[in-house]
Structure formats: C-alpha cells, structure tokens
C-alpha atoms as a PDB file:
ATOM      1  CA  UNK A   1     209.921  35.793  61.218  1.00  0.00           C
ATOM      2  CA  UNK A   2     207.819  36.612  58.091  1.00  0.00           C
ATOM      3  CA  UNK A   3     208.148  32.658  56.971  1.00  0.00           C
ATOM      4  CA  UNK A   4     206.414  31.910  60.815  1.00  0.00           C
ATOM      5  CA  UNK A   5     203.642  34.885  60.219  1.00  0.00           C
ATOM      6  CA  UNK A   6     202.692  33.606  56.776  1.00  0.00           C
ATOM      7  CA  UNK A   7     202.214  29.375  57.684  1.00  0.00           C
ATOM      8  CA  UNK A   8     200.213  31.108  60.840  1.00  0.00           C
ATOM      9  CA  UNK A   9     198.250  33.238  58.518  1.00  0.00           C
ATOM     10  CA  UNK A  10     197.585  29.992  56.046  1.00  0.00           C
ATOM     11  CA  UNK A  11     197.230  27.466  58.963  1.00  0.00           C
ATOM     12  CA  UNK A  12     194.461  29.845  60.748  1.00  0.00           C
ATOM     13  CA  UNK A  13     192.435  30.227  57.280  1.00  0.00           C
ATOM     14  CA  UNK A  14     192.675  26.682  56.638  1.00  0.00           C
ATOM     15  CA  UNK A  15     190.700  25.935  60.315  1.00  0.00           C
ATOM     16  CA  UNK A  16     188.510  28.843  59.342  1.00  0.00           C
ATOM     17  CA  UNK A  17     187.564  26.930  55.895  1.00  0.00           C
ATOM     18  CA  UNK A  18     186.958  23.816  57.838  1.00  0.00           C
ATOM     19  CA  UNK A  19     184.847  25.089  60.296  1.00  0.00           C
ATOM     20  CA  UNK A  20     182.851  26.903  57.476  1.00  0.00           C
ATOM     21  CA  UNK A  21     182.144  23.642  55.519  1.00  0.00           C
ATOM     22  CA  UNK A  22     181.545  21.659  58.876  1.00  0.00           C
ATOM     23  CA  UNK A  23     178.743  24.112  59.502  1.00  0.00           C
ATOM     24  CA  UNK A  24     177.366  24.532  56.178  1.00  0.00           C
ATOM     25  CA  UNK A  25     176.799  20.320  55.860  1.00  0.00           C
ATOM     26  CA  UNK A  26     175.849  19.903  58.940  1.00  0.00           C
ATOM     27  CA  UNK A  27     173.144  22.922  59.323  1.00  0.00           C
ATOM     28  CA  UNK A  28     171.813  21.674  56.041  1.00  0.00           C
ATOM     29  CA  UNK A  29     168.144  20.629  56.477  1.00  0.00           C
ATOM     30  CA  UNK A  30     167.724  17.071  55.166  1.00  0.00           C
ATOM     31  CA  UNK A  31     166.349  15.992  52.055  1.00  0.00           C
ATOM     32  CA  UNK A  32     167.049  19.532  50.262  1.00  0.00           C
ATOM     33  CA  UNK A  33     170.693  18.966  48.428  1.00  0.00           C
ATOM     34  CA  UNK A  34     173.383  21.122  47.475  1.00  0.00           C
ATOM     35  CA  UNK A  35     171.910  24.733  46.624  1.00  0.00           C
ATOM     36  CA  UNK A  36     170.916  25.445  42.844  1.00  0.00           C
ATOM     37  CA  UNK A  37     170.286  22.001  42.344  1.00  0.00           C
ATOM     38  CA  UNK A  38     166.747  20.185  42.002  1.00  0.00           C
ATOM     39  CA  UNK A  39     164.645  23.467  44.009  1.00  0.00           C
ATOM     40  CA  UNK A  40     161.441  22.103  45.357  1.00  0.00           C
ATOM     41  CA  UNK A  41     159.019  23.400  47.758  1.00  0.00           C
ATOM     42  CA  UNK A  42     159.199  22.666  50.925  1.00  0.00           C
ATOM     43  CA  UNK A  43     155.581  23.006  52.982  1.00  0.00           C
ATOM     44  CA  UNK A  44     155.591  23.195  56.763  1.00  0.00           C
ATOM     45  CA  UNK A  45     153.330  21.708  58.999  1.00  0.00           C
ATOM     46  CA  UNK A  46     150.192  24.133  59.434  1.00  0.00           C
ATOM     47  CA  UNK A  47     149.835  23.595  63.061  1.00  0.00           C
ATOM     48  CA  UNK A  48     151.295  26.532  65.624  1.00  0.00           C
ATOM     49  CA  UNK A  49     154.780  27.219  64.587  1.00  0.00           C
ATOM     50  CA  UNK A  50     157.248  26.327  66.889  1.00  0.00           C
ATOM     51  CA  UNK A  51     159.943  29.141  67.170  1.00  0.00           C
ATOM     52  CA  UNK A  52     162.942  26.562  68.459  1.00  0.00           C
ATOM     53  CA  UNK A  53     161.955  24.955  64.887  1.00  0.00           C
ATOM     54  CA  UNK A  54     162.645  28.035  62.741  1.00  0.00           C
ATOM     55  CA  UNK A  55     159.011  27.374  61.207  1.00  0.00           C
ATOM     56  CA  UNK A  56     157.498  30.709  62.492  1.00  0.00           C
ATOM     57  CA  UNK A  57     157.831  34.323  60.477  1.00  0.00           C
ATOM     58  CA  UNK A  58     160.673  35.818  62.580  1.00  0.00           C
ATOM     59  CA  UNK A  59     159.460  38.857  64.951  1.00  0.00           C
ATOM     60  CA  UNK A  60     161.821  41.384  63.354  1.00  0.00           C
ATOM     61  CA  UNK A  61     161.027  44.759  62.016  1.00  0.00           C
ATOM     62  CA  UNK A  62     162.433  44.809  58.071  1.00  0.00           C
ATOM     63  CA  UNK A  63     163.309  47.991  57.274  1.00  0.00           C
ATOM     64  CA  UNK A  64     163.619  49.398  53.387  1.00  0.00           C
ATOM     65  CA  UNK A  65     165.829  51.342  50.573  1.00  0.00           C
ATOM     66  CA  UNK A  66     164.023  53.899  51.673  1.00  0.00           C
ATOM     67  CA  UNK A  67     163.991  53.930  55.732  1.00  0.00           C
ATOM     68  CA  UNK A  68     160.023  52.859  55.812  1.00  0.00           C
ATOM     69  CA  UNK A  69     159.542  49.985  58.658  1.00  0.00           C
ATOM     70  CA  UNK A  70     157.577  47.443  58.091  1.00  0.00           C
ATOM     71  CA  UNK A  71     157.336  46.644  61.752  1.00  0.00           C
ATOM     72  CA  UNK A  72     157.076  42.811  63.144  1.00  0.00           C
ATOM     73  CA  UNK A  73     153.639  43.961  64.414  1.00  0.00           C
ATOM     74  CA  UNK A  74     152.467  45.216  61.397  1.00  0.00           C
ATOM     75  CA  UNK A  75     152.816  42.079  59.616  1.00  0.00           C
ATOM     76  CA  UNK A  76     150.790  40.051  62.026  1.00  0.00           C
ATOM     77  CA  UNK A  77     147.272  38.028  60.183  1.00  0.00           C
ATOM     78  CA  UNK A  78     149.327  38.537  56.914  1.00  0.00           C
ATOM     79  CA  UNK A  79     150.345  36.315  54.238  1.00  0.00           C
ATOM     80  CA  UNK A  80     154.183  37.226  54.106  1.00  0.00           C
ATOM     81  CA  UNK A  81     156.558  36.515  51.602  1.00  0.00           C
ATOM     82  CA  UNK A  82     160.307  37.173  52.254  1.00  0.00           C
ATOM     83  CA  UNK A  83     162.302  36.521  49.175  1.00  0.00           C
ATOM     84  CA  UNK A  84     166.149  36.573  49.175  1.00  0.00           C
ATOM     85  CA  UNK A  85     167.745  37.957  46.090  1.00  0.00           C
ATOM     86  CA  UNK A  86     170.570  39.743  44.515  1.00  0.00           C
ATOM     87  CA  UNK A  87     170.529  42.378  41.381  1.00  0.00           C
ATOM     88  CA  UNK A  88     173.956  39.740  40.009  1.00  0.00           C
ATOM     89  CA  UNK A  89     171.952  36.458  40.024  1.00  0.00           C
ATOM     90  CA  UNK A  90     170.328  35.492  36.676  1.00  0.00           C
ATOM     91  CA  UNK A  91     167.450  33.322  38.632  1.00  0.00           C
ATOM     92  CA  UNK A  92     166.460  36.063  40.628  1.00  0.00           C
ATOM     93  CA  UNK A  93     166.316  38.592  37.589  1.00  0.00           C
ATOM     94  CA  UNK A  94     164.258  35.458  35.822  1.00  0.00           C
ATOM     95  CA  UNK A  95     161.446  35.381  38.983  1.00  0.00           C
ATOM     96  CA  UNK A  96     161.147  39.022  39.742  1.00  0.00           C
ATOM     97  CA  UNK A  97     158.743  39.619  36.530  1.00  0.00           C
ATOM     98  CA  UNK A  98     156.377  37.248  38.113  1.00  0.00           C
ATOM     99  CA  UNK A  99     156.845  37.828  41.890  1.00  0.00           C
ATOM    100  CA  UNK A 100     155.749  41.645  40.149  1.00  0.00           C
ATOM    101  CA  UNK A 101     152.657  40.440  38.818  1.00  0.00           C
ATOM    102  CA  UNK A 102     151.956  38.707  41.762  1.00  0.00           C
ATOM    103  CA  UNK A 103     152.348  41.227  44.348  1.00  0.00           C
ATOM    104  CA  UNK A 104     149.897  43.817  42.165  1.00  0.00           C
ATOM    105  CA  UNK A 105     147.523  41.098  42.989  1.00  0.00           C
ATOM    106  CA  UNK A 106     148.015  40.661  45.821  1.00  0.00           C
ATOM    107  CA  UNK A 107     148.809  43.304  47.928  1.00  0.00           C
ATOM    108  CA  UNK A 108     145.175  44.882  48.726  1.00  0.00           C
ATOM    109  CA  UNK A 109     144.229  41.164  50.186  1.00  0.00           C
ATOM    110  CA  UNK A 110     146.646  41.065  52.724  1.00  0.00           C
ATOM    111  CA  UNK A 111     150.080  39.924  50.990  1.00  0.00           C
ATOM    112  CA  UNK A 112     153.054  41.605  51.991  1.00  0.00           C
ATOM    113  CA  UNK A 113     156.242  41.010  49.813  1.00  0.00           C
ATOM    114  CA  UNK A 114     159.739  41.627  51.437  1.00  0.00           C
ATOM    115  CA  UNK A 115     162.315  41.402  48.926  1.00  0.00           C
ATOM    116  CA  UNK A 116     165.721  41.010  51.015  1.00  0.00           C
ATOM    117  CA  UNK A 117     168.473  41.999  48.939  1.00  0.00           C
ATOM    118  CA  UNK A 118     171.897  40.612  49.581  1.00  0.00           C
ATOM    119  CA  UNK A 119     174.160  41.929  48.059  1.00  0.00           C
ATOM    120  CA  UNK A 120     174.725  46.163  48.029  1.00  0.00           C
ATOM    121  CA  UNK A 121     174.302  47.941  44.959  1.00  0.00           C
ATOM    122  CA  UNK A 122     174.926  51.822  44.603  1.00  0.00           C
ATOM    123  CA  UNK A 123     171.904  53.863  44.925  1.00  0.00           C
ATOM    124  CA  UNK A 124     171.359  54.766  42.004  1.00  0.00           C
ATOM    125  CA  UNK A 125     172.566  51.352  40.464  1.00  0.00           C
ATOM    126  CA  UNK A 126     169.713  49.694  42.617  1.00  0.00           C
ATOM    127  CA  UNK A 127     166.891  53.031  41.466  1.00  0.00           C
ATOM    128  CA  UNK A 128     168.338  51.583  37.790  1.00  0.00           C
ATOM    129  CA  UNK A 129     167.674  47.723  38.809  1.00  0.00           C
ATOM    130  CA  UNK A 130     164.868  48.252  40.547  1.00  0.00           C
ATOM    131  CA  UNK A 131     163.209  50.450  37.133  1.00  0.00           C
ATOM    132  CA  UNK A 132     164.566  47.890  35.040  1.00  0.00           C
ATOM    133  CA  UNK A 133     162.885  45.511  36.153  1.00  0.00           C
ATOM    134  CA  UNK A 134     159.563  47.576  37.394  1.00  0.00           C
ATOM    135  CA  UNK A 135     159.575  46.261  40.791  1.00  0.00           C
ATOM    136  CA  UNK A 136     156.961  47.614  42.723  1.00  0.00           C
ATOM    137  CA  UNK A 137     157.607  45.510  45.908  1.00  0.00           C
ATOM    138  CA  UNK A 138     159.070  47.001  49.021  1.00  0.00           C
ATOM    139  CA  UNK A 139     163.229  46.389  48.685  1.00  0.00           C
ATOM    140  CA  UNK A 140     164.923  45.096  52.031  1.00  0.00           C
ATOM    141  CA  UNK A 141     168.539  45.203  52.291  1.00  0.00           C
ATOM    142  CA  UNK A 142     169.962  42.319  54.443  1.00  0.00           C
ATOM    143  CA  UNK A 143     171.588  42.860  57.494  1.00  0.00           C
ATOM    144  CA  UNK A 144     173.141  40.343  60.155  1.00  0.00           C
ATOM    145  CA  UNK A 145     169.940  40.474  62.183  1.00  0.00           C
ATOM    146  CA  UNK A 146     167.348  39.197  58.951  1.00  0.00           C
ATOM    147  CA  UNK A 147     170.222  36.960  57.420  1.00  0.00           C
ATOM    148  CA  UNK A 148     170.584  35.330  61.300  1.00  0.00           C
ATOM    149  CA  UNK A 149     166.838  34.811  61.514  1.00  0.00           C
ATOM    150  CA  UNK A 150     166.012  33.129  58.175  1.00  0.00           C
ATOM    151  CA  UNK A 151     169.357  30.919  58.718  1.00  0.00           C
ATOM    152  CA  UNK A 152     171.789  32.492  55.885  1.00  0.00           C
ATOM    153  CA  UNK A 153     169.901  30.851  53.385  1.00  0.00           C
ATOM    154  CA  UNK A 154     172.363  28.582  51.148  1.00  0.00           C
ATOM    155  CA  UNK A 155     171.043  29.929  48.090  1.00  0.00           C
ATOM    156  CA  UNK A 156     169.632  33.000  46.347  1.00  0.00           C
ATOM    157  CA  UNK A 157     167.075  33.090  45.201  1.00  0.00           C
ATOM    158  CA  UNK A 158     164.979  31.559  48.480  1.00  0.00           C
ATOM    159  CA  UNK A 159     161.919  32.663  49.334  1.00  0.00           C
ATOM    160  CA  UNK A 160     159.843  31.588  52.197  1.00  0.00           C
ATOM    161  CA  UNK A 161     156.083  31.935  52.805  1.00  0.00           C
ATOM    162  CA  UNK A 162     154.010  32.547  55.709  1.00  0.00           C
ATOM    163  CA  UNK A 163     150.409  32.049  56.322  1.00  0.00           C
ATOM    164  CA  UNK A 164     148.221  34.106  58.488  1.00  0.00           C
ATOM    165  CA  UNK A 165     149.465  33.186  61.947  1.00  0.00           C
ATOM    166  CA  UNK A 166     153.147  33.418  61.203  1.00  0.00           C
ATOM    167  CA  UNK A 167     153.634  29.729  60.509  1.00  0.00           C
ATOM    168  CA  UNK A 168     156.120  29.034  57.493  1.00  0.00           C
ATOM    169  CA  UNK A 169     154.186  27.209  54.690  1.00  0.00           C
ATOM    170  CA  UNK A 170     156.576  27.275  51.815  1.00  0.00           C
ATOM    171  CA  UNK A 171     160.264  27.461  51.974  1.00  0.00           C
ATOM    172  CA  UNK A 172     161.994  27.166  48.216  1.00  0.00           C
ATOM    173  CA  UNK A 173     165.989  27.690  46.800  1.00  0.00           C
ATOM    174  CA  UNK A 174     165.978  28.641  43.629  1.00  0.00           C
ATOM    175  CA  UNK A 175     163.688  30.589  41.306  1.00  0.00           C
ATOM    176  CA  UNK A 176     159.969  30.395  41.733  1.00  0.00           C
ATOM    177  CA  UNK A 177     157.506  30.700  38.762  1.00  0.00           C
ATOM    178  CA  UNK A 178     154.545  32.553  39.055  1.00  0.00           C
ATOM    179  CA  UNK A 179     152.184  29.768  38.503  1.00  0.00           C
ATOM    180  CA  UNK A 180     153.555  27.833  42.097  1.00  0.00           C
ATOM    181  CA  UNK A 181     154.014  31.474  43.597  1.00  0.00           C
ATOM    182  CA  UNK A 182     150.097  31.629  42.788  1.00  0.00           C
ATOM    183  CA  UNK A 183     148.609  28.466  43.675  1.00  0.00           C
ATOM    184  CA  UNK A 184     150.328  28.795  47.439  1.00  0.00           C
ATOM    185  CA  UNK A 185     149.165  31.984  47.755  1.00  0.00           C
ATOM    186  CA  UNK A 186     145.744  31.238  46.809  1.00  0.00           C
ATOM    187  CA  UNK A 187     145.349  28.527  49.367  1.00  0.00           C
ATOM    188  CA  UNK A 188     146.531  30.788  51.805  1.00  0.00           C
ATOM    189  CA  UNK A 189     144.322  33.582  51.146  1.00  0.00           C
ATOM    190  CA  UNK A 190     140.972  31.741  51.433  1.00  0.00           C
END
C-alpha cells in the first residue's frame, strides 16, 4: 500500500512540474528571454491601453506594511511605478539606492512608487531592511490579487511604469539604474 501511495505521490508532482514549465514557456512574452538574463526595457505603445493586453495599470487598490490604501482611484493622472522586489535578492538591494533618490524627486510631481515585496520578512526584520537601506517609498506586500494582475512576473526585480492615463510605458526584469529610471520618468512627466 505505501509503495502505491508514494509512485502516486511522485507521479502527481511530476504532472504538476510539467504543467508548471508548460505555462511558464508558453506565457512568456516574446523577445524577452529567460529571466536575469540580458534585462531591457520594454516600452508599450502610448495609445489607450487595452486591458485584454495587460498594457493598462491594473484597477486594484495596493495596500501597505502599514494598512494605508493607496486606492485604484487615487492613482488615476499619475505616473506609477510598481516595482517587484525581495529584501534576499542582491539586484534589488543594488536598485533601491536609486529608485530612493528618485522617488524624493519625484513624488511632489505626481510619481507614485509601489514597491511590491515578495517575499515576507518579520516585522521588524523588514523596519531593519527597510532603515538599512533608507527607503522612503511606500512598501507593498504581494498578495495573489497584485501578483495575478501584473502576471507573476518571472523575475525580481521587475518594475513596470505607467504614464498618466494608466497605459504601461516601461516594463523591465532585472535591476534598473537610476539614470534609465530618470530619463522615462522625465518624458513622462512633461
């Protein structure tokens, strides 16, 4: 009996691994290649976003560490940066510096930053990370509903960008320097 159990046990995980990788290649926009490897920035069309594309900021209310609510309504005729990170990954410790510096620049002309954590520090581990690294932007941990609505990005750090009406101008995996964090935001902000 416990010989039958265990190849059930290994047979169902094995299907469950397949279907994982089927789905993972095959929802894999084209042109962008395996995550970690050769980032680039993607820009979307600036026309109206098209929700059935993915290419429009998703109406979701982001709530923070700290319970505030940045409400989907609230965020409408902002720029809006969602960045996807973790306190473990060394590219995301790398970019927050300059997404920092950024932010203090941007925040009093209409840039919101939404830094969606994934992964689930302690409290007071994440108070630690968070003065460590003298983040000033508002911290969003990920649930199913924000992962499902950005597509469970492949890769951390990913940070998409949207312009004014909601359409997505700038979608990058891995780390982005201030410099390109700058010159999008720029355009965007004119």
């Amino acid at each position: 009996m416990k010989v039958k159990v265990l190849v059930g046990g290994a047979v169902v995980l094995m299907l469950a691994l397949i279907a994982f990788i089927v789905v993972q290649v095959t929802s894999r926009p084209q042109g962008d290649g395996p995550p970690g490897v050769a980032a680039r920035v993607v820009p979307a069309a600036a026309a109206a976003c098209d929700p059935g594309r993915g290419d429009c900021l998703p109406k979701l209310d982001f709530v923070d560490h700290n319970g505030i609510v940045f409400a989907a309504p609230s965020l409408a005729g902002k720029v809006v940066v969602v960045n996807f990170w973790a306190t473990w990954c060394k590219p995301c410790q790398k970019e927050i510096p300059d997404f920092n510096r950024v932010y203090t620049a941007y925040k009093d002309r209409g840039v919101v930053f939404l830094g969606v954590m994934t992964d689930a520090p302690e409290p007071g581990i994440l108070l630690n990370f968070m003065s460590d690294y003298e983040m000033t932007y508002p911290v969003i941990p990920a649930t199913n509903d924000n992962l499902l609505a950005f597509g469970y990005p492949e890769a951390i750090p990913t940070t998409f960008i949207y312009d004014r009406a909601g359409n997505r101008r700038t979608m990058k995996r891995g780390a982005l320097e201030e410099k390109e964090l700058r010159e999008v935001i720029d355009e965007l902000v004119r």
